[in-house]
PDB file of N, CA and C in Angstrom:
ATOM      1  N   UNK A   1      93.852 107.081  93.576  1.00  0.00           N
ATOM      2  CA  UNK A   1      94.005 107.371  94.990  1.00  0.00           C
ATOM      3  C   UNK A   1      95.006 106.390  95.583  1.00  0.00           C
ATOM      4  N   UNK A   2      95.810 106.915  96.630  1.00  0.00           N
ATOM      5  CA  UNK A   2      96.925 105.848  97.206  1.00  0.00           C
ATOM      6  C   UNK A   2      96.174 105.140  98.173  1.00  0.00           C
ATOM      7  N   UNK A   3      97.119 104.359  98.310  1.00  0.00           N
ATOM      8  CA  UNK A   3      96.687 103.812 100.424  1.00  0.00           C
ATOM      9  C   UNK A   3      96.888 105.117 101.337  1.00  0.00           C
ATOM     10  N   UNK A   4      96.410 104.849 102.269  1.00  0.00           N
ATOM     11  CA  UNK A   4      95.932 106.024 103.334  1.00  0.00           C
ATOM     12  C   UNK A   4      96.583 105.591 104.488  1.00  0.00           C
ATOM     13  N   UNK A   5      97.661 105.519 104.595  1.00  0.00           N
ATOM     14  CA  UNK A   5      99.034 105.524 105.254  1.00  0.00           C
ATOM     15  C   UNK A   5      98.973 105.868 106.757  1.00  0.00           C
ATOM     16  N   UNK A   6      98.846 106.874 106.553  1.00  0.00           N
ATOM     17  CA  UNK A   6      98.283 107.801 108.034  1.00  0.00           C
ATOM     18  C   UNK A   6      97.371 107.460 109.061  1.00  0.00           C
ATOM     19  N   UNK A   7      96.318 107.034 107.926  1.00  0.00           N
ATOM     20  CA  UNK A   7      95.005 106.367 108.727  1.00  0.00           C
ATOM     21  C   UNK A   7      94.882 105.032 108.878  1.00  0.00           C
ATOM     22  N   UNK A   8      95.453 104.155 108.495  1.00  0.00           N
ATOM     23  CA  UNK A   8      96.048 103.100 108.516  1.00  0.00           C
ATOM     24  C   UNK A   8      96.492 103.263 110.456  1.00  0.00           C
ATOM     25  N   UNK A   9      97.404 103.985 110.109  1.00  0.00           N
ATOM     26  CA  UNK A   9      98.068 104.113 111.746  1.00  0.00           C
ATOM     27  C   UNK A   9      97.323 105.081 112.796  1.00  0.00           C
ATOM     28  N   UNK A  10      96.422 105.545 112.115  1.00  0.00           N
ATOM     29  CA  UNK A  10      95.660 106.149 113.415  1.00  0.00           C
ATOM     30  C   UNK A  10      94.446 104.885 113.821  1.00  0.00           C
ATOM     31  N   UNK A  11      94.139 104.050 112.829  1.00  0.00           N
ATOM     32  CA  UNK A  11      93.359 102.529 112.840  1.00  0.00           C
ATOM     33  C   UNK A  11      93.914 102.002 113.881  1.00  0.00           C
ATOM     34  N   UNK A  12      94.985 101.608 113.435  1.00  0.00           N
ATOM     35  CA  UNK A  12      96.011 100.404 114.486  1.00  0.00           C
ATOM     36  C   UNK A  12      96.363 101.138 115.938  1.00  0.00           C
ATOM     37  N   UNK A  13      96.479 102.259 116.250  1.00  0.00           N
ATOM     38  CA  UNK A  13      96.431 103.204 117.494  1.00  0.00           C
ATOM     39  C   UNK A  13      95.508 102.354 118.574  1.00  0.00           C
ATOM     40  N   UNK A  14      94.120 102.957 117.521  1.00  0.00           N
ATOM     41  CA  UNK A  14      92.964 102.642 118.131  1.00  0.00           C
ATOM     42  C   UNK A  14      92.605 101.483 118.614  1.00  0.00           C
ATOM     43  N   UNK A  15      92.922 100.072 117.789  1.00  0.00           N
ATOM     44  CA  UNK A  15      92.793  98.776 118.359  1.00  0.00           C
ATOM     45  C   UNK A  15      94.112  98.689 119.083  1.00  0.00           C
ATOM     46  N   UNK A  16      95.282  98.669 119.315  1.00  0.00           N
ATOM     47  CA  UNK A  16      95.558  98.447 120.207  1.00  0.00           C
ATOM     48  C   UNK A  16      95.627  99.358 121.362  1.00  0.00           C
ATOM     49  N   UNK A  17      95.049 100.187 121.446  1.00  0.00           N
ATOM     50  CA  UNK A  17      94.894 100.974 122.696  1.00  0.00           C
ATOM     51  C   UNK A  17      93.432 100.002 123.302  1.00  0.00           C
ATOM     52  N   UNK A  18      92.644 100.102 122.590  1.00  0.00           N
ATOM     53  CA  UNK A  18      91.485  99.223 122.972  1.00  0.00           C
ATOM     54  C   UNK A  18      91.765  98.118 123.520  1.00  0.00           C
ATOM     55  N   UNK A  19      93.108  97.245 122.997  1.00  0.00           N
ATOM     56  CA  UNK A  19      92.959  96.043 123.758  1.00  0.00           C
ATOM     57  C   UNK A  19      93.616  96.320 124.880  1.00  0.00           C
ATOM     58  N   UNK A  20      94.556  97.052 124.758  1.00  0.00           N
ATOM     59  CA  UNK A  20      95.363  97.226 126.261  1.00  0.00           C
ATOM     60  C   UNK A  20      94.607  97.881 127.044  1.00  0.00           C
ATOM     61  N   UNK A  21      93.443  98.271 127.139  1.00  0.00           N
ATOM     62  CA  UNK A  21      92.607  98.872 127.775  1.00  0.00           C
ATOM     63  C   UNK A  21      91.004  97.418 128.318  1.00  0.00           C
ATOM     64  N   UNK A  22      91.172  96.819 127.685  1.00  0.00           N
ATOM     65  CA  UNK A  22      90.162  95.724 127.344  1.00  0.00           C
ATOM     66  C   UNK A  22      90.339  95.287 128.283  1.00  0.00           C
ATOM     67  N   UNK A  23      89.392  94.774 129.392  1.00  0.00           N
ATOM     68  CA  UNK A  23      89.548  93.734 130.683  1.00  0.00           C
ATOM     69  C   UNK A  23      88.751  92.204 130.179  1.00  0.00           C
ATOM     70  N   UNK A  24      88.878  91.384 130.942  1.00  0.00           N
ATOM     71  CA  UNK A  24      88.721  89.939 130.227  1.00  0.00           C
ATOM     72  C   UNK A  24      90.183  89.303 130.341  1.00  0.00           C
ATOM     73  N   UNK A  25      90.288  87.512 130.272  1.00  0.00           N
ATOM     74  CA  UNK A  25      90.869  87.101 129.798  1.00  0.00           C
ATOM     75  C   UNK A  25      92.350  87.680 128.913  1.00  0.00           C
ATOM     76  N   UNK A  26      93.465  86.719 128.604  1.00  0.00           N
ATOM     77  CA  UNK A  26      94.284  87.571 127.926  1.00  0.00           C
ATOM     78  C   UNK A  26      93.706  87.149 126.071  1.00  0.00           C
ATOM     79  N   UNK A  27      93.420  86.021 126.687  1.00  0.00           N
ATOM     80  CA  UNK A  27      92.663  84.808 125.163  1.00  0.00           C
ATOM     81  C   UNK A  27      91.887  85.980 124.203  1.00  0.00           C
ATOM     82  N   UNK A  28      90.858  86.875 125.346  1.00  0.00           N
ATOM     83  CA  UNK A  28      89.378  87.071 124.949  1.00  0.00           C
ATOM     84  C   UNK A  28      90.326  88.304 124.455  1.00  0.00           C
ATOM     85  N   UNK A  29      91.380  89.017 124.930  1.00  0.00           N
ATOM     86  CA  UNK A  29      91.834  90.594 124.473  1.00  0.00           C
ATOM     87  C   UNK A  29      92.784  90.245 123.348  1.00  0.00           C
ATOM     88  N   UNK A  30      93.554  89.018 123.318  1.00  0.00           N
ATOM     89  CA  UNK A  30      94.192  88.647 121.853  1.00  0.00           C
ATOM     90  C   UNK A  30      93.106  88.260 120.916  1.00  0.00           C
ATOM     91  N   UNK A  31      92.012  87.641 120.564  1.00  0.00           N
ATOM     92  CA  UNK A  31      91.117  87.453 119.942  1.00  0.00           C
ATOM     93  C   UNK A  31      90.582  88.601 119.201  1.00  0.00           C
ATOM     94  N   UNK A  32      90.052  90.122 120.430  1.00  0.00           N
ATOM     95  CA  UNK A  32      89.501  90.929 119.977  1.00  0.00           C
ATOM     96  C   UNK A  32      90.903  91.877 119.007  1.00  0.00           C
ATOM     97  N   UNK A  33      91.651  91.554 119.193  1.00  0.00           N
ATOM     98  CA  UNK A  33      93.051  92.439 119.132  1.00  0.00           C
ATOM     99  C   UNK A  33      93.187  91.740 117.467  1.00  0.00           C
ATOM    100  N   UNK A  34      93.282  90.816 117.328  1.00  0.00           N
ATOM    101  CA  UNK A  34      93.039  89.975 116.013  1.00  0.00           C
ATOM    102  C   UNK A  34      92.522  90.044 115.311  1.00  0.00           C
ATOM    103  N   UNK A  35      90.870  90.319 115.643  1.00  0.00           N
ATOM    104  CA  UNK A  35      89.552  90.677 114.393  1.00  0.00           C
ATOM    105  C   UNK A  35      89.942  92.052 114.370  1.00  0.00           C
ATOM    106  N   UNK A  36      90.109  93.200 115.137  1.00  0.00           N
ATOM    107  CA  UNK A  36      90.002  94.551 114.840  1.00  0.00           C
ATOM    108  C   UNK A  36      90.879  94.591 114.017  1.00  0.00           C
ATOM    109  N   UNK A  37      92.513  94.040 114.117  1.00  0.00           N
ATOM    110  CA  UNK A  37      93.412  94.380 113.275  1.00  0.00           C
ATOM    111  C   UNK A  37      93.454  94.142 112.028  1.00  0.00           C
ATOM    112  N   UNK A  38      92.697  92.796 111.808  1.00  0.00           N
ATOM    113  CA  UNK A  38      92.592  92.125 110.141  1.00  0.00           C
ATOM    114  C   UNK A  38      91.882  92.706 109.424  1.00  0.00           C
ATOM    115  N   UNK A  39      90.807  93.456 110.435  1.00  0.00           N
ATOM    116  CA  UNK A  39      89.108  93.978 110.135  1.00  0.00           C
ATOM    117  C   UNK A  39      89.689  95.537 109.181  1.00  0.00           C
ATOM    118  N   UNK A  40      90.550  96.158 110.258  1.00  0.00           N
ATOM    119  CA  UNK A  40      91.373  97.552 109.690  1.00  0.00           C
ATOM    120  C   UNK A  40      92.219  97.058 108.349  1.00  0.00           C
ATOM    121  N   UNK A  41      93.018  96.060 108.531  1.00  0.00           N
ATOM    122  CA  UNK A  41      93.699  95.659 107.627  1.00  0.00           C
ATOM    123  C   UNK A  41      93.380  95.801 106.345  1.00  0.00           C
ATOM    124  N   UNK A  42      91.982  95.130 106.216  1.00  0.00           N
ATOM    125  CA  UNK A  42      91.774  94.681 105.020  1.00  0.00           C
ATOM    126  C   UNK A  42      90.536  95.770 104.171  1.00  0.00           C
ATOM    127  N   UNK A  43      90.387  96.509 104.890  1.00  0.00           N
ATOM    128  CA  UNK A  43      89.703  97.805 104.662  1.00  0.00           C
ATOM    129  C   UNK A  43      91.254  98.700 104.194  1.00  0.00           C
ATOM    130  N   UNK A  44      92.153  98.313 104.379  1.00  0.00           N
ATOM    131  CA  UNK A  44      93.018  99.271 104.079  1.00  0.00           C
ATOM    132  C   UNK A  44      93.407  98.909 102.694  1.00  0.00           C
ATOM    133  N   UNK A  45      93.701  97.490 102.536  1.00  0.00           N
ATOM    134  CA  UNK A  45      94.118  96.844 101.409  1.00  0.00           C
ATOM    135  C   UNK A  45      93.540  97.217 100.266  1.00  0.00           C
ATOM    136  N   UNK A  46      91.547  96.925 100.773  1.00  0.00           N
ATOM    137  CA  UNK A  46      90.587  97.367  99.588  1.00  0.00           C
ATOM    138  C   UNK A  46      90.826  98.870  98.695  1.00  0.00           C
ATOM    139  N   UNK A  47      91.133  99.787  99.569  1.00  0.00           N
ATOM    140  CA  UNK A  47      91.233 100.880  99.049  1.00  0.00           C
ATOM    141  C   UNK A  47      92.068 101.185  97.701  1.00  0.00           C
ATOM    142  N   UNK A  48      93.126 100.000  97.858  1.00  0.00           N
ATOM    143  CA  UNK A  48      93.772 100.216  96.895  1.00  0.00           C
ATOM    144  C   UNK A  48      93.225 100.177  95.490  1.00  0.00           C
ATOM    145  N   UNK A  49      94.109 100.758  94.246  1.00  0.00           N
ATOM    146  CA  UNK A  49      93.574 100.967  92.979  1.00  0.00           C
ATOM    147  C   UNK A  49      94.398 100.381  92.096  1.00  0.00           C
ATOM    148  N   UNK A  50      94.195 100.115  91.194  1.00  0.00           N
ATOM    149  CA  UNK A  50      95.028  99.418  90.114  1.00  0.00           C
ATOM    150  C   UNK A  50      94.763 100.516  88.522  1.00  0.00           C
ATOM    151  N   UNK A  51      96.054 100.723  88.545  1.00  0.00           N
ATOM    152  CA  UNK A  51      95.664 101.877  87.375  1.00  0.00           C
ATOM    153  C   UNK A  51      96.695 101.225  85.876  1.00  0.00           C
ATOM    154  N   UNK A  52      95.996 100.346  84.882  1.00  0.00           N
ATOM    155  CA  UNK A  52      96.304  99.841  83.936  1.00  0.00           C
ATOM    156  C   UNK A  52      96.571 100.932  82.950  1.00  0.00           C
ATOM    157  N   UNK A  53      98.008 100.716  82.892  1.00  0.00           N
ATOM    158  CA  UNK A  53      98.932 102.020  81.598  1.00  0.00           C
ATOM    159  C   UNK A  53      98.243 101.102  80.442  1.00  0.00           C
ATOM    160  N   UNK A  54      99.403 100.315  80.456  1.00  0.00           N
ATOM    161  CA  UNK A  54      99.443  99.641  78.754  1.00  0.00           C
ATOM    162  C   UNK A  54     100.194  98.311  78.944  1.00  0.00           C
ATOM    163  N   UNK A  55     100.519  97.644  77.515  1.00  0.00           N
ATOM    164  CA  UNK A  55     101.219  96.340  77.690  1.00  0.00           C
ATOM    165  C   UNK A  55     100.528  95.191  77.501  1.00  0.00           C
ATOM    166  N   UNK A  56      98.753  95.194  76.996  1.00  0.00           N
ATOM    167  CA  UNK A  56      98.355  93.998  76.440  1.00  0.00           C
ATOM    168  C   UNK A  56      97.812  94.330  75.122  1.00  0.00           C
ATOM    169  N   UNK A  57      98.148  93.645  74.469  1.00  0.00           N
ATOM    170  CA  UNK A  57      97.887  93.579  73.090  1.00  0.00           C
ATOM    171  C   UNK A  57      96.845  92.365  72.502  1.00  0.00           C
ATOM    172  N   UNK A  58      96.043  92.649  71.718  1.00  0.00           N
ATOM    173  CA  UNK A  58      95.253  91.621  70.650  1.00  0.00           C
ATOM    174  C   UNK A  58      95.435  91.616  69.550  1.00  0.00           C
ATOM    175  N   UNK A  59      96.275  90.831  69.303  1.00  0.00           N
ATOM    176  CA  UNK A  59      96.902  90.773  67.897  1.00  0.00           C
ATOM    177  C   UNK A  59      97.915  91.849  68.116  1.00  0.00           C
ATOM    178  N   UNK A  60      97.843  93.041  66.703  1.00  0.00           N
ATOM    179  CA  UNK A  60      98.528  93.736  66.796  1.00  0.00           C
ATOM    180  C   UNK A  60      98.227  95.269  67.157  1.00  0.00           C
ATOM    181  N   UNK A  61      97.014  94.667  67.929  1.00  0.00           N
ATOM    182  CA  UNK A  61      96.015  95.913  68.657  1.00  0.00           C
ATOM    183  C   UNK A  61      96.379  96.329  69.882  1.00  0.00           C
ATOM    184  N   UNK A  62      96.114  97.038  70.726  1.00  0.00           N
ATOM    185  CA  UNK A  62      96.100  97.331  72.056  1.00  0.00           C
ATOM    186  C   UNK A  62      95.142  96.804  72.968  1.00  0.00           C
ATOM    187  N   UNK A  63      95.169  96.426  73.747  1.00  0.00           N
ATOM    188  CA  UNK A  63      93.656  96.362  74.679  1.00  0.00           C
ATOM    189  C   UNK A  63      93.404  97.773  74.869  1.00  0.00           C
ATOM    190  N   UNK A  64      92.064  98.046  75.035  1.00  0.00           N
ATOM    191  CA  UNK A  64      91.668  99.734  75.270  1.00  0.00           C
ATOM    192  C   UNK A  64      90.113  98.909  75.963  1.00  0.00           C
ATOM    193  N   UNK A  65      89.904  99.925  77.227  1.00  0.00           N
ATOM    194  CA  UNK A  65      88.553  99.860  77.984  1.00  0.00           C
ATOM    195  C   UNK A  65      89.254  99.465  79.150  1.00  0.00           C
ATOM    196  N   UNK A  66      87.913  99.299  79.995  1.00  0.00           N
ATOM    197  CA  UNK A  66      88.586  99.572  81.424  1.00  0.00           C
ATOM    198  C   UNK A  66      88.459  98.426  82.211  1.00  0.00           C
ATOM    199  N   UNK A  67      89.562  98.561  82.974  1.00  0.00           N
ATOM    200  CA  UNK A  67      90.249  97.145  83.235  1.00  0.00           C
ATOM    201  C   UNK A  67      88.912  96.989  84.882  1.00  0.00           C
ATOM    202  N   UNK A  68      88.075  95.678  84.976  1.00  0.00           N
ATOM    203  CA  UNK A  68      87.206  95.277  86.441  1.00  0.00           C
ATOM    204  C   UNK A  68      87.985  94.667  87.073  1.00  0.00           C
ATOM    205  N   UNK A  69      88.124  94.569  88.615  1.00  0.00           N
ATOM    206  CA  UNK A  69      88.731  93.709  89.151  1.00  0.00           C
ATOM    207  C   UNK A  69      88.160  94.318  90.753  1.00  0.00           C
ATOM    208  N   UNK A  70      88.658  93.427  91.503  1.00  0.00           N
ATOM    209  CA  UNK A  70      88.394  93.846  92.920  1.00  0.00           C
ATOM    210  C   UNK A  70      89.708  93.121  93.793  1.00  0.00           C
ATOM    211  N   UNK A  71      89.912  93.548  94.833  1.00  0.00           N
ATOM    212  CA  UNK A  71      90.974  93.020  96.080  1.00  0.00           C
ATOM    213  C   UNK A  71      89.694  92.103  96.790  1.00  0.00           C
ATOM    214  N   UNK A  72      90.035  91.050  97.052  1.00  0.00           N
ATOM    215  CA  UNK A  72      89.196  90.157  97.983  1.00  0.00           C
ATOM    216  C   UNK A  72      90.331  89.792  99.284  1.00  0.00           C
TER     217      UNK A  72
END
């Protein structure tokens, strides 16, 4: 599956319409404008996949099985 491109930007729409809409402080609407965006951000990042072709070898073997990992 790819990144989700689209929704990505219908995300970022949404927080900053929210903050420009947000009353408070300018501190308290850059703050909230900050967590929503990193918050979307990194939900976007996670999605991503890592799809291992080939290219490690053991000895004169292949690696074969499936590659664990996570985006933190």
């Amino acid at each position: 599956m790819s990144l989700n491109t689209a929704q990505l930007k219908t995300d970022l729409k949404e927080v900053y319409t929210a903050t420009y809409l947000a009353t408070g402080s300018r501190d308290e609407a850059l703050d909230a404008f900050i967590d929503a965006f990193t918050d979307k951000l990194e939900a976007y990042v996670k999605t991503a996949q890592v799809i291992y072709t080939d290219g490690l070898t053991a000895g004169a073997y292949p690696v074969v099985g499936t590659f664990n990992g996570e985006v933190r």
